[in-house]
Protein backbone atom coordinates (compact mmCIF):
# COMPACT_ATOMS: atom_id res chain seq x y z
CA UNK A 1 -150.41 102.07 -128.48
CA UNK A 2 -148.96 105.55 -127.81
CA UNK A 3 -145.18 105.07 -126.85
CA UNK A 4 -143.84 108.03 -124.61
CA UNK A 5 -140.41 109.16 -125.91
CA UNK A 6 -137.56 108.95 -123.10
CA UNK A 7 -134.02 108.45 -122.74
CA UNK A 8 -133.27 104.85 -123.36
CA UNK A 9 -132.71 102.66 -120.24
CA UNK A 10 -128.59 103.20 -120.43
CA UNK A 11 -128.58 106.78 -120.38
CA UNK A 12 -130.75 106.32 -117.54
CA UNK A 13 -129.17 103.82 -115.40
CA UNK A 14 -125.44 106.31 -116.52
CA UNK A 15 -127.07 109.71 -115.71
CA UNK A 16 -128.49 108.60 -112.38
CA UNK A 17 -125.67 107.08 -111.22
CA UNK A 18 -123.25 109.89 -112.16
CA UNK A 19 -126.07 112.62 -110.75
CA UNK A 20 -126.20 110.58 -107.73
CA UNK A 21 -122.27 110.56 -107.08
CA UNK A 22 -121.91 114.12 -107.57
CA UNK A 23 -124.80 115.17 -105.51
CA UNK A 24 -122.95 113.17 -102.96
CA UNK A 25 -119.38 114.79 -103.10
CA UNK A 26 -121.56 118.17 -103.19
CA UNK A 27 -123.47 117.48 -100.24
CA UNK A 28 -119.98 116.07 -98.70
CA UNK A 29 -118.30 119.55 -99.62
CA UNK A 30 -121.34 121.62 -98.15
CA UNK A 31 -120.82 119.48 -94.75
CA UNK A 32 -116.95 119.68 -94.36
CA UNK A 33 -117.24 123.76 -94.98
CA UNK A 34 -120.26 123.75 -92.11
CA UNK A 35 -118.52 121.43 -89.90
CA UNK A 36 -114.89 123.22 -90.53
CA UNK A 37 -116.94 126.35 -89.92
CA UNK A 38 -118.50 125.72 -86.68
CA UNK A 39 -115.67 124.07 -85.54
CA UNK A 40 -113.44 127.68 -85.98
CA UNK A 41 -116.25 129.09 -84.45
CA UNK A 42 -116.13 127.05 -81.17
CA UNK A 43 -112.75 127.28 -80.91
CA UNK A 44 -112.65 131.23 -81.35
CA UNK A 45 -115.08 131.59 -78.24
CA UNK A 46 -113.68 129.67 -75.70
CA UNK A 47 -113.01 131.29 -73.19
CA UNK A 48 -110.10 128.81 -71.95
CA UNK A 49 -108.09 130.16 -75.53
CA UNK A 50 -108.95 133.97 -74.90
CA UNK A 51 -106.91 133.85 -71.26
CA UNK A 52 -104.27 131.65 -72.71
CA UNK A 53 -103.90 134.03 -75.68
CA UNK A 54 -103.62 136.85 -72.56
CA UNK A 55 -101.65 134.43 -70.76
CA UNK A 56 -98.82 134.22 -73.94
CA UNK A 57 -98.74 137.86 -74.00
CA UNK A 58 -97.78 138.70 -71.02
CA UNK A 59 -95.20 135.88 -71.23
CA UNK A 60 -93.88 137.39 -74.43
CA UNK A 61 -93.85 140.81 -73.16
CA UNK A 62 -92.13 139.77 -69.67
CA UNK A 63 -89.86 136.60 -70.59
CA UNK A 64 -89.61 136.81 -74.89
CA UNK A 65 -90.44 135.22 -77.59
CA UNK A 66 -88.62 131.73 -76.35
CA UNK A 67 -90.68 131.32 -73.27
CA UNK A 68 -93.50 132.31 -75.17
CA UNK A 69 -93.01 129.55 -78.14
CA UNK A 70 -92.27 126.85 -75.29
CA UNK A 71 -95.68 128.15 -73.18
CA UNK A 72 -97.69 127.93 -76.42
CA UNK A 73 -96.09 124.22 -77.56
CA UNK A 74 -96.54 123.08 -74.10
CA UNK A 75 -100.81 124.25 -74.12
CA UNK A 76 -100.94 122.96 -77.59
CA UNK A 77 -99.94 119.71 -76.82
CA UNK A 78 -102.26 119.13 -74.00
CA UNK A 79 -105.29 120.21 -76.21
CA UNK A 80 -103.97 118.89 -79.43
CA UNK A 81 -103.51 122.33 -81.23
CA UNK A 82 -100.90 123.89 -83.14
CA UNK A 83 -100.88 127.63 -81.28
CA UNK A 84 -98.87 130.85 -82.61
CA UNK A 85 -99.05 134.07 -81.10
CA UNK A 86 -98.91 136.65 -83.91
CA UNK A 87 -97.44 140.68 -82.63
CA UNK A 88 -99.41 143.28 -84.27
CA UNK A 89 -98.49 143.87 -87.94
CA UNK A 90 -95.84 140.76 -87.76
CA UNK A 91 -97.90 138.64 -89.95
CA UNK A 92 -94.75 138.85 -91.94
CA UNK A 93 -93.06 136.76 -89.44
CA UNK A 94 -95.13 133.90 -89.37
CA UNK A 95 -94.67 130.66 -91.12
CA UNK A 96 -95.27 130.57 -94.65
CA UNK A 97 -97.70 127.67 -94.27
CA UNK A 98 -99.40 129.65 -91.49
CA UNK A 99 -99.77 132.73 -93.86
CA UNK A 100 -101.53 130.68 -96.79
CA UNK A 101 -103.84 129.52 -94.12
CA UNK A 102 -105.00 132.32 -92.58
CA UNK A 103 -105.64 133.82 -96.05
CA UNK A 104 -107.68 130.79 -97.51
CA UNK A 105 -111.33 130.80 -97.48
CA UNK A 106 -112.24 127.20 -97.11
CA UNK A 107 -111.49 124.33 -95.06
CA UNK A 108 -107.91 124.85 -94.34
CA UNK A 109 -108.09 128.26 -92.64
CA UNK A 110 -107.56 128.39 -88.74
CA UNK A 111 -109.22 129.96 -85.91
CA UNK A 112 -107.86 133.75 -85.36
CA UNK A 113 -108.40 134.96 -81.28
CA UNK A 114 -107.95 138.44 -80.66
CA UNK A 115 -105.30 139.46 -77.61
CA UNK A 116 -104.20 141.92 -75.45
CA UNK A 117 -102.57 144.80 -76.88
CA UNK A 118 -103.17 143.67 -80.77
CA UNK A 119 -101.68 140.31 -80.57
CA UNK A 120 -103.68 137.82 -82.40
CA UNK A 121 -103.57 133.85 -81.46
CA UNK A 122 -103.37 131.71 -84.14
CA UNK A 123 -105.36 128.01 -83.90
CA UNK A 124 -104.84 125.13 -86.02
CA UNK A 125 -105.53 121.44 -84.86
CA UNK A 126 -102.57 118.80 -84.94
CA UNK A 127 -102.69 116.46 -87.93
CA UNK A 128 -104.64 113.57 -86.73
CA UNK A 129 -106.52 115.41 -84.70
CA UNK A 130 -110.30 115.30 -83.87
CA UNK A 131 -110.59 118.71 -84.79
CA UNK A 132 -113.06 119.74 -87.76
CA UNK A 133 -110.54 118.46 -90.52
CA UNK A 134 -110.76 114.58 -88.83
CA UNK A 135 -114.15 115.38 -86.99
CA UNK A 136 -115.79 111.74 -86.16
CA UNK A 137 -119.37 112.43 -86.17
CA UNK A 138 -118.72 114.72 -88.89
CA UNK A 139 -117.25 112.04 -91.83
CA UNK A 140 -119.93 109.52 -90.03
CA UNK A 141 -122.45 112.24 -91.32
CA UNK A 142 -120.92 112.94 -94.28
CA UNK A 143 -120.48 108.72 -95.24
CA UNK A 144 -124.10 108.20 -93.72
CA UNK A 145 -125.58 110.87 -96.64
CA UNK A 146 -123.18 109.74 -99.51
CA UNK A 147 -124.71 106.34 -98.64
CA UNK A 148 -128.04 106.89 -98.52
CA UNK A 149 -128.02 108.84 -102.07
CA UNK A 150 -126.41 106.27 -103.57
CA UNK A 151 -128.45 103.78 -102.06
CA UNK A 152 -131.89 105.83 -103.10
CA UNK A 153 -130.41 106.01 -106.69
CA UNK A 154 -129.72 102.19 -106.65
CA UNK A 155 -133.22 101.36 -105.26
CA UNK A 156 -134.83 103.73 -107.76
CA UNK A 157 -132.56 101.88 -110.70
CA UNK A 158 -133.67 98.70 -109.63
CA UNK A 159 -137.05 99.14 -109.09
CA UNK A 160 -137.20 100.62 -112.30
CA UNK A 161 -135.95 97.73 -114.37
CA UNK A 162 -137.36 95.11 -111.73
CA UNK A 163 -140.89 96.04 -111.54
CA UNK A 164 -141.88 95.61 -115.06
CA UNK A 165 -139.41 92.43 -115.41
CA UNK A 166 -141.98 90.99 -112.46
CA UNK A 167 -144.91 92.24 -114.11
CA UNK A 168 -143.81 90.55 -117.62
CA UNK A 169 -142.84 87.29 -115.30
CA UNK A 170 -146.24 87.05 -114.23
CA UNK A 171 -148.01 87.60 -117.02
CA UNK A 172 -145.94 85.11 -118.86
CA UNK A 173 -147.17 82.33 -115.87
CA UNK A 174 -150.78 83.80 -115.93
CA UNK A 175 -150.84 83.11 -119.80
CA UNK A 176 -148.57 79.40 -119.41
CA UNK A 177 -151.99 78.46 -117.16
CA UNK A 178 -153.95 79.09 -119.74
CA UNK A 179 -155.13 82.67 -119.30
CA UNK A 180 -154.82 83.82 -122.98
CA UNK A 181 -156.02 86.93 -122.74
CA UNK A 182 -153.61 88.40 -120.81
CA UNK A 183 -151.13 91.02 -122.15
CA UNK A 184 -148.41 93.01 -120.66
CA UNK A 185 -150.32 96.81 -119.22
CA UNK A 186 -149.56 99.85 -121.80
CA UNK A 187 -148.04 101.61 -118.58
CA UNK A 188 -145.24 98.79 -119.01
CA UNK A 189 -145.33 98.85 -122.72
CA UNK A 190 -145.69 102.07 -123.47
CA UNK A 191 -142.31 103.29 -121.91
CA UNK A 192 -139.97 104.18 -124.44
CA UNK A 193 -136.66 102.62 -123.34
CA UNK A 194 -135.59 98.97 -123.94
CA UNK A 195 -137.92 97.49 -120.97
CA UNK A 196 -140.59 98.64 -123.16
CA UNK A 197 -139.40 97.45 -126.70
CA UNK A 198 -139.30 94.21 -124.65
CA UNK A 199 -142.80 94.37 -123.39
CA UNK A 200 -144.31 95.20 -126.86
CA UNK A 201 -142.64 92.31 -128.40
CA UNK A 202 -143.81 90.29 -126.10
CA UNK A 203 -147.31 91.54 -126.42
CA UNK A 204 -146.61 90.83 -130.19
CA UNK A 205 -145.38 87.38 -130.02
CA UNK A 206 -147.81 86.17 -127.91
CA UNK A 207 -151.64 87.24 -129.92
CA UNK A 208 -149.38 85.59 -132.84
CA UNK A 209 -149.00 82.49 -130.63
CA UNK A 210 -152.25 82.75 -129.54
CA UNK A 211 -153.65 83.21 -133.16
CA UNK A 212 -151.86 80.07 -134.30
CA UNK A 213 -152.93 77.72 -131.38
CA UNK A 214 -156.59 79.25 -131.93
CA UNK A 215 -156.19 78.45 -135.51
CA UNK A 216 -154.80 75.12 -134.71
CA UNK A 217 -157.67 74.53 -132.09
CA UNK A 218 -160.50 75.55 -133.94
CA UNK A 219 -158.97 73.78 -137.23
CA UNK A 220 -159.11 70.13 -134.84
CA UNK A 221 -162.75 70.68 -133.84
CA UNK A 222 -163.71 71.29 -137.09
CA UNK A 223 -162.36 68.58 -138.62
CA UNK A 224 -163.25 66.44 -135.75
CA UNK A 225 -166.82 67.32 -136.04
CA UNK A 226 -166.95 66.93 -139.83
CA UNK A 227 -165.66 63.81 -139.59
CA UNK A 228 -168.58 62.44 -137.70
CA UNK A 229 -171.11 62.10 -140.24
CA UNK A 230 -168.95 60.28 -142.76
CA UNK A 231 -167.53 57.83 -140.40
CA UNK A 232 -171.20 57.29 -139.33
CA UNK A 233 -172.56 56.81 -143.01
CA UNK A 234 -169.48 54.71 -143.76
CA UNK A 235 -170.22 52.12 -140.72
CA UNK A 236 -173.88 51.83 -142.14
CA UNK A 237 -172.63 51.19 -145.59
CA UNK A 238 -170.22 48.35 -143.34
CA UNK A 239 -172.59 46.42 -142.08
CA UNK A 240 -174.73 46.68 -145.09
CA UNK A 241 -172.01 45.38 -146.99
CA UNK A 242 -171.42 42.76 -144.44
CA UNK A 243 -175.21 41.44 -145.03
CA UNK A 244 -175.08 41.25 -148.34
CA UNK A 245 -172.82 38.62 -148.41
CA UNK A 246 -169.56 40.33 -148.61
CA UNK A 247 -166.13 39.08 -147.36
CA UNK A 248 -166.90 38.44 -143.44
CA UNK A 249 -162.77 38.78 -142.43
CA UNK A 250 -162.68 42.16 -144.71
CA UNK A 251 -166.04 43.75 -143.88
CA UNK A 252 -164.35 43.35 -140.19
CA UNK A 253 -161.57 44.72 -140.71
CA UNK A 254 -162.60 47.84 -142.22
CA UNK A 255 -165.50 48.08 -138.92
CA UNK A 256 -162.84 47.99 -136.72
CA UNK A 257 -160.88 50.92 -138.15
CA UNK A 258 -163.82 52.73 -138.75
CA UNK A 259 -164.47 52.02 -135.01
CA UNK A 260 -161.00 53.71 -134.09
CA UNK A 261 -161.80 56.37 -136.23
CA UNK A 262 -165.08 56.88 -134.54
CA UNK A 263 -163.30 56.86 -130.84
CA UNK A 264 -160.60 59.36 -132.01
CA UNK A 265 -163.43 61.93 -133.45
CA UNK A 266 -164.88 61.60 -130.19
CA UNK A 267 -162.03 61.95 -127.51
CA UNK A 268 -161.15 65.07 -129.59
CA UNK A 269 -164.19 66.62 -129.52
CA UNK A 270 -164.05 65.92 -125.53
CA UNK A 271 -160.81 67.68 -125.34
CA UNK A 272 -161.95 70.61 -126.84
CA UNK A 273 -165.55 70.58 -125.31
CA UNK A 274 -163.71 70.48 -121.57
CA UNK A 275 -161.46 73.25 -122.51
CA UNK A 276 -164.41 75.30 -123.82
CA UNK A 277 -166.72 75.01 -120.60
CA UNK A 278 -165.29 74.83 -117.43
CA UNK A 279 -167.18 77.15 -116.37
CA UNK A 280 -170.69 75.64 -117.21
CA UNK A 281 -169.52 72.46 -115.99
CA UNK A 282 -171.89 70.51 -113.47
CA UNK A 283 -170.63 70.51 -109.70
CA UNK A 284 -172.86 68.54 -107.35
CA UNK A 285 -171.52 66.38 -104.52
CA UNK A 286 -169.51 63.04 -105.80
CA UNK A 287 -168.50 59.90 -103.49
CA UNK A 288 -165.66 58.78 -104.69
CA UNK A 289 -165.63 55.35 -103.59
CA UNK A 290 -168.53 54.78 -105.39
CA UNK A 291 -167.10 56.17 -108.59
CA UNK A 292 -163.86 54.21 -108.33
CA UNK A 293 -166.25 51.00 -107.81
CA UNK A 294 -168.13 52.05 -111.19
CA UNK A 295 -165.38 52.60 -113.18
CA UNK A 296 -163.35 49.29 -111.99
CA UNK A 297 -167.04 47.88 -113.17
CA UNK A 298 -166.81 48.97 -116.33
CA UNK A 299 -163.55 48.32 -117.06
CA UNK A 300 -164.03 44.64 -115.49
CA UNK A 301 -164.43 42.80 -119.28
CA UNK A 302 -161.59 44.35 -120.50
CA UNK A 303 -159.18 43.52 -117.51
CA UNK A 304 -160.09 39.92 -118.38
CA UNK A 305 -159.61 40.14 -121.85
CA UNK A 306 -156.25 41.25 -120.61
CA UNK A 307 -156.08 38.65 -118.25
CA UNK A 308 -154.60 41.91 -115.25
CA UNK A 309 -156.28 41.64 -111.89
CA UNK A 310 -157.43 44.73 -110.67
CA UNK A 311 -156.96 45.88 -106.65
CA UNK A 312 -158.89 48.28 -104.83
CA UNK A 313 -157.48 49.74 -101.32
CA UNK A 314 -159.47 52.27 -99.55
CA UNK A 315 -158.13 53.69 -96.12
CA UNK A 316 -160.95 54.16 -93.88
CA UNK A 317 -160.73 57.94 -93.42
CA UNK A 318 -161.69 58.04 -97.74
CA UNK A 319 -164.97 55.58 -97.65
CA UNK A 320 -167.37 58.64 -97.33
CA UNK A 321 -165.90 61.55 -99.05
CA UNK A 322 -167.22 63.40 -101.67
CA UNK A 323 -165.66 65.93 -104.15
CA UNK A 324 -167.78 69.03 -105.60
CA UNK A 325 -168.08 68.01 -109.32
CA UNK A 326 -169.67 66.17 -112.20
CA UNK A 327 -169.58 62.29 -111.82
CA UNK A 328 -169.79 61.48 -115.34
CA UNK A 329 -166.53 63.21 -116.35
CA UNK A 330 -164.78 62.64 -113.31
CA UNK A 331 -165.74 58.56 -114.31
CA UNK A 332 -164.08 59.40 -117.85
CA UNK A 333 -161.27 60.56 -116.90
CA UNK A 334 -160.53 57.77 -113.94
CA UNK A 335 -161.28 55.43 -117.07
CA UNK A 336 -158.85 56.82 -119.23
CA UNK A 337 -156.29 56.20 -116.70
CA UNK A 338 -157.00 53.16 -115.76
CA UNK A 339 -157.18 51.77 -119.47
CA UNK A 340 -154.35 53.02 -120.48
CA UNK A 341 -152.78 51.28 -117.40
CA UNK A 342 -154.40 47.59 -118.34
CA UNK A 343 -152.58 48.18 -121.88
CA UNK A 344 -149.46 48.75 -120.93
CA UNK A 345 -149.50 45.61 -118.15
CA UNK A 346 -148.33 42.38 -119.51
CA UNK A 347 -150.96 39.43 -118.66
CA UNK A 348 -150.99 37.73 -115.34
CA UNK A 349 -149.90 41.61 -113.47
CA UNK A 350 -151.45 43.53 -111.41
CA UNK A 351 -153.14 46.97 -111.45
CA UNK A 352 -153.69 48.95 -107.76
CA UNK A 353 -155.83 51.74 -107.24
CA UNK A 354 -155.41 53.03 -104.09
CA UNK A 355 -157.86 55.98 -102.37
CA UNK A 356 -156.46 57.89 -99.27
CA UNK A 357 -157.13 61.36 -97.93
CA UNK A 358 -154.25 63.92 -97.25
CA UNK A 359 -154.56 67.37 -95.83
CA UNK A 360 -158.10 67.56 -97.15
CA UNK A 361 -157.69 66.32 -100.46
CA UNK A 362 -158.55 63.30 -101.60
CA UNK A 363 -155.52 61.32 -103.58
CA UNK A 364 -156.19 58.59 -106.44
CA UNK A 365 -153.40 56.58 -107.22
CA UNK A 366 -153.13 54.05 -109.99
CA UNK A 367 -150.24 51.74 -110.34
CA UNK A 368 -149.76 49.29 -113.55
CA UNK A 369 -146.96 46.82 -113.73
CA UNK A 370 -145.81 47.80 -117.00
CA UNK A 371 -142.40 48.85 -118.41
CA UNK A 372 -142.42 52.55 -116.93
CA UNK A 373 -141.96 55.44 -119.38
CA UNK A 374 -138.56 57.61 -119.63
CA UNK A 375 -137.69 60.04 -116.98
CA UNK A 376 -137.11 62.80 -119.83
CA UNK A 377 -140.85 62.74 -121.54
CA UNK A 378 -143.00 61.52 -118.33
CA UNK A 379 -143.61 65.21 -118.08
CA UNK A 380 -145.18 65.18 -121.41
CA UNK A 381 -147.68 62.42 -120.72
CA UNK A 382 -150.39 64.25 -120.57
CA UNK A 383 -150.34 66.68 -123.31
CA UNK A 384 -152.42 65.73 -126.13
CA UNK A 385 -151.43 63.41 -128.53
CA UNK A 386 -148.41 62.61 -127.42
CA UNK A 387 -147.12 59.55 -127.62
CA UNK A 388 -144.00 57.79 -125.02
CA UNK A 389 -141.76 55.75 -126.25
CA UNK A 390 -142.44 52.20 -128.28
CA UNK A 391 -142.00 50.13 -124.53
CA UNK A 392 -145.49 51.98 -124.32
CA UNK A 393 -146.77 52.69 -127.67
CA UNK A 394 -150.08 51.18 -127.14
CA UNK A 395 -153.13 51.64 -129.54
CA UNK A 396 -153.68 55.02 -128.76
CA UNK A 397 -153.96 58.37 -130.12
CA UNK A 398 -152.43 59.98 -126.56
CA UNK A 399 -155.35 61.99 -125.69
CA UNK A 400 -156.70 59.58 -122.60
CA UNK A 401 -154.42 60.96 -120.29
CA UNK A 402 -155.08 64.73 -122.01
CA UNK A 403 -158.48 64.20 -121.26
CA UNK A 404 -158.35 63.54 -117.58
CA UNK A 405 -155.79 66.83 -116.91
CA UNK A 406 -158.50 68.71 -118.30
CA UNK A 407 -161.05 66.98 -116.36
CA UNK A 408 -159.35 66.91 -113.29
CA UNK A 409 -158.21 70.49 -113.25
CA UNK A 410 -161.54 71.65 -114.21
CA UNK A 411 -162.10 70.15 -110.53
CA UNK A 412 -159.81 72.07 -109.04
CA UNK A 413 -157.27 69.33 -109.03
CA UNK A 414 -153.99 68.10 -110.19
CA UNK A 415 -152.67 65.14 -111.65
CA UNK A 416 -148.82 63.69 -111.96
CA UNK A 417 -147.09 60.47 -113.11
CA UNK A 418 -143.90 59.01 -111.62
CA UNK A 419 -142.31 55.86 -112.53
CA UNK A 420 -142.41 53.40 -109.53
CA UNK A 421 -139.27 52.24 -108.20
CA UNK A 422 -140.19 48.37 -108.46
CA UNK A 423 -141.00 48.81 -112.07
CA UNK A 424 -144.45 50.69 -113.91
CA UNK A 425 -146.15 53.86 -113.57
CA UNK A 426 -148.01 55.50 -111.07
CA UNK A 427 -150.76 58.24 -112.00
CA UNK A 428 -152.17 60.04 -108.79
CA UNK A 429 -154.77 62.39 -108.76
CA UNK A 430 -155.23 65.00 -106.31
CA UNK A 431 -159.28 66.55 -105.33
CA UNK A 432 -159.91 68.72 -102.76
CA UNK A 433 -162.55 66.95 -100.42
CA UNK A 434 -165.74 68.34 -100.35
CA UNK A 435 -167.54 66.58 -97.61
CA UNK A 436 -166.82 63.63 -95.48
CA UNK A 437 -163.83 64.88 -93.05
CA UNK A 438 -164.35 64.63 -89.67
């Protein structure tokens, strides 16, 4: 993968920022000096100014410069202006603040009217004034750009570092479901700042995760399906044994482990066979009272061996739905729940299986009577071979419940334990109905 070169994603975030704050004081500078501007500008043509510039002359020239300085505070108060009426060549005369004024360039210089006879009126708002130095719409212009500079630099910052975080996010979901294949996009990975160092090792990690738990899958099957034909010749060689006059007790016991051996091989290979081809799987339309009534069946010589009573409760609305499916492993994998809960309930319980439909789904729930499993592994029930505590260590190799996940999501399902509040476990499985709604 080509990795483009680039600033790394400090310098970024630093330069923007700082390019983005001094764009805004520019742009801030550019608007005072155009507001100041056309502010000396409208106050240079008003007419009203030009006649009371005329006005002060004649007052000067008639009455002096007393009258003329009490004329001039008196208008300037009513408009909120600082006014000075400036003889020709007396610039000399004027206030030293007023001369540094008129001679600056920028935002502090005031409005100069021309008068009668070579005067010149000098303009300057009060302090505090709306005038152009304290002009309202003005600073509400210049706050309203700063703003939405910074804000575009912000949104551009975050998007940057966001976008690819969410990308990585859901990639990192896609491939928790099971979607292997899935890698972060070179766009993402290729960039050459720390979002994308991130990206590539994640890329890396995961095909080395991926190897390993192909490894580790392909390394079960294989030994699963080797072990097959050896288990099978060793059970012949059993029950010759066992007819040719052989211990009776011993030549048992070794059938039965070769039995559990035999069992194991086989809910393996299921494991891996489901996971292998979902997509080839057989769908055709499945009543599901009728498969709860075959597996309860089935499982009717063992529940007395156990001596558990097993209830069925169908709600009426569930009698004649069907799910989209194949029977057969939907059957497994309601057996493999509902052995597992006849081990782990003591003799002379009960085991319910309830069917109900909910928001078009159909909902299996089986409840044993046995001790319940720990709130921090229930979770982890249904990952394979794992094992709860000893309260329910049966004879298992914890692949039953693995089994029917698989199955059941391979149906479009789900599946869930919870520990009951008036003691065992409850397993409910969730099928979206296929027919049978009214």
């Amino acid at each position: 993968m080509t990795v483009r070169p680039g600033l790394s994603l400090f310098w970024r975030i630093f330069l923007l920022i700082w390019l983005a704050m001094a764009a805004a004081l520019l742009i801030n500078n550019v608007v005072d000096r155009q507001l100041v501007n056309y502010e000396r500008q409208k106050l240079e043509q008003q007419p009203e100014l030009a006649a009371l510039a005329a006005e002060a002359v004649r007052i000067q020239q008639d009455e002096g410069r007393g009258a003329t300085w009490r004329y001039l505070r008196e208008q300037g108060e009513q408009r909120g202006l600082q006014l000075l009426l400036v003889p020709p060549g007396r610039d000399a005369d004027m206030p030293r603040h007023m001369r540094e004024r008129r001679t600056e360039r920028g935002l502090m210089r005031p409005a100069t009217i021309d008068a009668p006879d070579d005067f010149q009126l000098i303009v300057w708002p009060h302090q505090g004034h709306q005038g152009w130095a304290g002009y309202a719409r003005g600073r509400v212009l210049q706050w309203t750009l700063a703003f939405v500079i910074i804000s575009l630099a912000c949104w551009w910052i975050a998007r940057r570092i966001s976008r690819p975080l969410r990308l990585m996010e859901n990639t990192a979901q896609a491939i928790a479901a099971g979607q292997n294949q899935l890698r972060v996009t070179p766009d993402v990975a290729g960039r050459g700042d720390e979002v994308g160092a991130t990206a590539r090792a994640f890329n890396a990690m995961t095909d080395q995760l991926c190897a390993l738990l192909a490894r580790q899958q392909q390394l079960l099957r294989d030994i699963s399906h080797d072990l097959r034909t050896p288990l099978a010749r060793q059970r012949v060689a059993i029950e010759l044994a066992a007819e040719t006059g052989a211990d009776e007790e011993l030549m048992a016991s070794i059938l039965r482990q070769n039995e559990r051996l035999e069992a194991m091989t086989a809910q393996v290979l299921t494991l891996y066979r489901l996971s292998d081809s979902r997509q080839s799987m057989r769908r055709e339309p499945v009543n599901i009272t009728e498969l709860v009534n075959h597996t309860l069946q089935d499982a009717a010589d063992y529940a007395i061996a156990r001596q558990v009573e097993c209830h069925l409760t169908v709600t009426p609305g569930a009698r004649q739905l069907t799910v989209l499916g194949d029977a057969d492993l939907l059957q497994r994998a309601l057996d493999n729940i509902l052995q597992n809960a006849l081990d782990h309930t003591p003799p002379g319980q009960d085991v319910n299986l309830i069917v109900r439909v909910e928001d078009k789904a159909v909902f299996l729930e089986l409840q044993d009577s046995g001790p319940g499993v720990s709130e921090s592994v229930i979770g982890q029930l249904f990952e394979p071979f794992f094992r709860a505590d000893q309260s329910r260590g049966g004879q298992g190799w914890g692949l039953g419940l693995a089994i029917a996940k698989d199955v059941v999501q391979a149906h479009d399902g789900d599946i869930h334990a919870l520990n009951r509040p008036e003691g065992g476990l409850s397993v409910v499985i969730r099928l979206p109905v296929f027919t049978g709604l009214d």
